[in-house]
Protein backbone atom coordinates (compact mmCIF):
# COMPACT_ATOMS: atom_id res chain seq x y z
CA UNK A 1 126.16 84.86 95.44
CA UNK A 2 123.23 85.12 93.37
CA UNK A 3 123.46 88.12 90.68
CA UNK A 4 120.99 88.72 87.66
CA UNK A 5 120.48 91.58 85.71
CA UNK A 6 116.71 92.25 85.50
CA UNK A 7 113.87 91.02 87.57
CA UNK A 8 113.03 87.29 87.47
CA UNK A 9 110.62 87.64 90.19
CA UNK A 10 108.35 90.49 87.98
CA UNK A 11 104.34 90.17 88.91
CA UNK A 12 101.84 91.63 86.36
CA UNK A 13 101.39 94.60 88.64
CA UNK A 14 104.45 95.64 88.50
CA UNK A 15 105.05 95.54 85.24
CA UNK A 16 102.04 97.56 83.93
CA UNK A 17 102.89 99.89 86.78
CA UNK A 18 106.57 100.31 84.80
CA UNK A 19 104.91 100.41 81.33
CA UNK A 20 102.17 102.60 82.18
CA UNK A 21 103.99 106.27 82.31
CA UNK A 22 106.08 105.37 78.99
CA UNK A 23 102.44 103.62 77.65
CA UNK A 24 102.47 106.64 74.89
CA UNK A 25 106.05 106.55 73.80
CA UNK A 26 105.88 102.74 73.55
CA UNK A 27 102.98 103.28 71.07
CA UNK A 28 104.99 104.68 68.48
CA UNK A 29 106.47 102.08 66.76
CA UNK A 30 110.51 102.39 66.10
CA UNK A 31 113.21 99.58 65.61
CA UNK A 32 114.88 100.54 68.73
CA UNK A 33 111.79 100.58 70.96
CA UNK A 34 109.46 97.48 71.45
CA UNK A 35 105.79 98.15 70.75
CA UNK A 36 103.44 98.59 73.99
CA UNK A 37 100.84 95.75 72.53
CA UNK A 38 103.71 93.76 71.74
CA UNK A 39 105.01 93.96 74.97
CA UNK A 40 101.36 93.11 76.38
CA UNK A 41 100.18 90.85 74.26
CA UNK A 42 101.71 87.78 75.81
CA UNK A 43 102.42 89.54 79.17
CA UNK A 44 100.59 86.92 81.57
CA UNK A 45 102.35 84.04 80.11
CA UNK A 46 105.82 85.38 79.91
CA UNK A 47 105.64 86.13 83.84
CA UNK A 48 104.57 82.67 84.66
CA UNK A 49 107.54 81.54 82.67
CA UNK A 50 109.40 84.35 83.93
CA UNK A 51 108.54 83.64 87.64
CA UNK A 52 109.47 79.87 87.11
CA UNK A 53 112.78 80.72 86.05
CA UNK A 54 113.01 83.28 89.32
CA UNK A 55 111.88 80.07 91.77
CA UNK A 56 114.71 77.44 90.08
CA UNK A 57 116.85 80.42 90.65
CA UNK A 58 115.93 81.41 93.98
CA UNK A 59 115.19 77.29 94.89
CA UNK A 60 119.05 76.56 93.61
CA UNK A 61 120.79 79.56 95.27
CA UNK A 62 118.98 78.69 98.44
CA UNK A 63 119.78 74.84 98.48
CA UNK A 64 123.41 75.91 99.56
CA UNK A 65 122.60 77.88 102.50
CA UNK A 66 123.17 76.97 106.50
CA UNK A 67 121.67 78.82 109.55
């Protein structure tokens, strides 16, 4: 059983589509809320990385299963 707690397999759509609505909020900086450029700043890179992780993930959890 594969369990994580977040989304490994996040695309850049979706994640401006979740940032979007709070966009406003997020641009008031506060130490218990991270920054909206902050956050998008390095967003294209972090979801390759992020998205690698997700395939050794998905690639590993698969490797184990029969039909």
């Amino acid at each position: 059983m594969l369990a994580s707690q977040g989304h490994a397999e996040t695309t850049e759509a979706l994640l401006t589509s979740w940032l979007e609505p709070w966009r406003s909020a997020l641009l008031e900086q506060s130490a218990s809320v991270q920054y909206y450029p902050t956050i998008m700043a390095p967003m294209v890179d972090n979801i390759s990385r992020l998205n690698w992780v997700a395939e050794q993930l998905y690639r590993r959890c698969t490797a184990t299963l029969t039909l």
